[in-house]
C-alpha atoms as a PDB file:
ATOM      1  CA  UNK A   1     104.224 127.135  68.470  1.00  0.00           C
ATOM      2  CA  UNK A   2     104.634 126.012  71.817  1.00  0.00           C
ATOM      3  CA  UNK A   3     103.049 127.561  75.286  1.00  0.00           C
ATOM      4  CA  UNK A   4     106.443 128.300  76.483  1.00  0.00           C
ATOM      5  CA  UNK A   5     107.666 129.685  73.230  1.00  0.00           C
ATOM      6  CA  UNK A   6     104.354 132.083  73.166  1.00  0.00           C
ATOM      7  CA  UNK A   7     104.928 133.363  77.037  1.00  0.00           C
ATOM      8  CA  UNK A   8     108.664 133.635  76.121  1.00  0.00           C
ATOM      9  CA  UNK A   9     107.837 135.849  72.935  1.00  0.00           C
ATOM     10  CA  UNK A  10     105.126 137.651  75.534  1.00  0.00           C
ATOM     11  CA  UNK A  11     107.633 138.684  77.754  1.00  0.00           C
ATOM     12  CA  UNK A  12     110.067 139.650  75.489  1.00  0.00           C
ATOM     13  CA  UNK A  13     106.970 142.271  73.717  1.00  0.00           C
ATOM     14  CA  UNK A  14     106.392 143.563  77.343  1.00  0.00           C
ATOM     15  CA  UNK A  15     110.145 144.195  77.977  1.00  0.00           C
ATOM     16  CA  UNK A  16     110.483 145.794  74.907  1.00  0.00           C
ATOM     17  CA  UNK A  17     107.374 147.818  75.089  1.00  0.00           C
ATOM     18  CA  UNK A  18     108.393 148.881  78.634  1.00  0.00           C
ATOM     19  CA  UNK A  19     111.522 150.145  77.156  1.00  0.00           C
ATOM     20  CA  UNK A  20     110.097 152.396  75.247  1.00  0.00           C
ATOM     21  CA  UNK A  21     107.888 153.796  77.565  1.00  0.00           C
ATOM     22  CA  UNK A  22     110.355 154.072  79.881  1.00  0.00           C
ATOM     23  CA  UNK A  23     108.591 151.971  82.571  1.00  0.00           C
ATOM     24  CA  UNK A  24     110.801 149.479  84.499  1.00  0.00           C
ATOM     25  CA  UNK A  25     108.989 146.681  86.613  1.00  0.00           C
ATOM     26  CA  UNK A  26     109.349 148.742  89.681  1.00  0.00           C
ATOM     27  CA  UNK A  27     106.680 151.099  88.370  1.00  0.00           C
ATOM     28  CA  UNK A  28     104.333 147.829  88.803  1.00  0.00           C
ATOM     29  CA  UNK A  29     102.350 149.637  85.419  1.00  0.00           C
ATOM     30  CA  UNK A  30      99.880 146.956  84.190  1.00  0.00           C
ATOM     31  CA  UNK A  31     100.644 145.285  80.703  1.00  0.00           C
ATOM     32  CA  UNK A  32      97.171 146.165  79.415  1.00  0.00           C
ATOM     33  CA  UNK A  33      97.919 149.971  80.335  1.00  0.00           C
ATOM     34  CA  UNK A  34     101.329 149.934  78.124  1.00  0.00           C
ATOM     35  CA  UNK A  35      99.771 148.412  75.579  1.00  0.00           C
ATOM     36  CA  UNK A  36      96.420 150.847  75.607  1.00  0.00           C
ATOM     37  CA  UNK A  37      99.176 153.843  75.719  1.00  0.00           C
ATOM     38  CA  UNK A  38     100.920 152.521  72.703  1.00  0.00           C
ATOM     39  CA  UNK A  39      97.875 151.471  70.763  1.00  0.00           C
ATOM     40  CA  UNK A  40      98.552 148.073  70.206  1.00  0.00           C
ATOM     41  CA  UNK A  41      95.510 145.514  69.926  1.00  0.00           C
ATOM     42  CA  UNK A  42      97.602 142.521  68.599  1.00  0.00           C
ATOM     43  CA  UNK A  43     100.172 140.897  70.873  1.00  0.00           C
ATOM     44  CA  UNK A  44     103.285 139.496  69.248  1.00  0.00           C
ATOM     45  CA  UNK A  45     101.424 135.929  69.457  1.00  0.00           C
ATOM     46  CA  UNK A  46      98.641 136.783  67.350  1.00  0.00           C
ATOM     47  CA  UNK A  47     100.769 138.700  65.114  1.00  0.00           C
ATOM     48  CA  UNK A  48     103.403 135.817  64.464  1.00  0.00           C
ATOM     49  CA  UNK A  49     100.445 133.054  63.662  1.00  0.00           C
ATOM     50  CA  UNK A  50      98.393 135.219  61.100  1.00  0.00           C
ATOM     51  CA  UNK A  51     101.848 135.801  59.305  1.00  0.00           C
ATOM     52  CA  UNK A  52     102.494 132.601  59.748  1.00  0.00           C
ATOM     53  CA  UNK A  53      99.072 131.124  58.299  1.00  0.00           C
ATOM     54  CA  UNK A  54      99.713 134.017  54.942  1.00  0.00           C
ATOM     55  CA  UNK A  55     102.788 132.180  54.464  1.00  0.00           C
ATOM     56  CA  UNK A  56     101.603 129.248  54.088  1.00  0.00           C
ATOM     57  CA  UNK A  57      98.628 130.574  52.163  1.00  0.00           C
ATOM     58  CA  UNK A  58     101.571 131.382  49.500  1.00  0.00           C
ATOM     59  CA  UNK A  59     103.641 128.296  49.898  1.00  0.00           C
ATOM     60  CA  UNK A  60     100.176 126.526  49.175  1.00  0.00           C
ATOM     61  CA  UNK A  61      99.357 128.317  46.246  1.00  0.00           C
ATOM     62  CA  UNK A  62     103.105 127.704  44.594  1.00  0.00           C
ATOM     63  CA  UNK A  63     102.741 124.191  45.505  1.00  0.00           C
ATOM     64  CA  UNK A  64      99.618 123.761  44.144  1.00  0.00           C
ATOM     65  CA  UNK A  65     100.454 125.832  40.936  1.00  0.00           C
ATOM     66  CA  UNK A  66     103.975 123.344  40.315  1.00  0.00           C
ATOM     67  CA  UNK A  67     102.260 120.566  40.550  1.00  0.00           C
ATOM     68  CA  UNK A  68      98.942 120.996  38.410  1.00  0.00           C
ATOM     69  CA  UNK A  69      98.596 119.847  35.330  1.00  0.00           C
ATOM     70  CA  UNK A  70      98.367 122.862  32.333  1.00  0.00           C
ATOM     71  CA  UNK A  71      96.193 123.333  29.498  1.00  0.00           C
ATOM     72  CA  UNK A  72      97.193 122.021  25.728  1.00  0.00           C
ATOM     73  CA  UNK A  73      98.353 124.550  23.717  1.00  0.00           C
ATOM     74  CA  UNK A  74     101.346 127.389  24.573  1.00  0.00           C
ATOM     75  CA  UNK A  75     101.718 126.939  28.307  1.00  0.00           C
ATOM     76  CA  UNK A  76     101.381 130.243  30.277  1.00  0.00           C
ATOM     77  CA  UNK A  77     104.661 131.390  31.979  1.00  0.00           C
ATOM     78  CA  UNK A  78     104.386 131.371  35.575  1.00  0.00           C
ATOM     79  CA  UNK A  79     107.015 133.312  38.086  1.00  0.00           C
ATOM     80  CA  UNK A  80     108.338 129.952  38.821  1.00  0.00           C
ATOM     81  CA  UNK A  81     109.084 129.323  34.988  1.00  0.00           C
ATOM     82  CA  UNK A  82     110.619 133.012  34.715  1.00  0.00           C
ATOM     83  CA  UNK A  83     113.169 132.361  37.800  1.00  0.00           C
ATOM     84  CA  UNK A  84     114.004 128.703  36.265  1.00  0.00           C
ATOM     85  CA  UNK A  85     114.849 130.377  33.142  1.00  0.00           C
ATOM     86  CA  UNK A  86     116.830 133.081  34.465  1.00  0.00           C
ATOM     87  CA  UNK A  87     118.855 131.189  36.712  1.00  0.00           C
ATOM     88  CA  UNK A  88     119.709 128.803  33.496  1.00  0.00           C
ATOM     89  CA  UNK A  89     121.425 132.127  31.910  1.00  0.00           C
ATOM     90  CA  UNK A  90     125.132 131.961  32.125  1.00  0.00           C
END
């Protein structure tokens, strides 16, 4: 994500958040204060990378599970193999 894509979220959180406190800019209260009255530790920043590093936690574990080589014998069905089969049905 880009600096000006993280201030632009940032501002957008803070507009937001000032909506529903009912604070307009002309109250001049401090971002730190809205977010201390709402109890909010994360900003929208830190929230959108950590989601975005779980995602690709999964996506890594799929890819690495469809492209691994399986045991002799009856293979285990995997959720990929169920949604393959499934989608096959007429």
């Amino acid at each position: 994500m880009t600096a000006e894509a993280c201030q632009k979220l940032r501002v957008f959180e803070m507009g937001c958040l000032g909506q529903i406190l009912g604070v307009t800019r002309r109250d001049r209260v401090r971002n730190l204060d809205i977010k201390k009255q709402l109890n909010i530790e994360w900003d929208i920043v830190n929230r959108t990378q950590t989601r975005r590093l779980h995602y690709f936690a999964h996506v890594d574990y799929l890819y690495a599970r469809l492209h691994s080589t399986r045991p002799t014998g009856r293979p285990k069905l995997f959720w990929v193999d169920n949604i393959a089969a499934t989608s096959a049905l007429p």
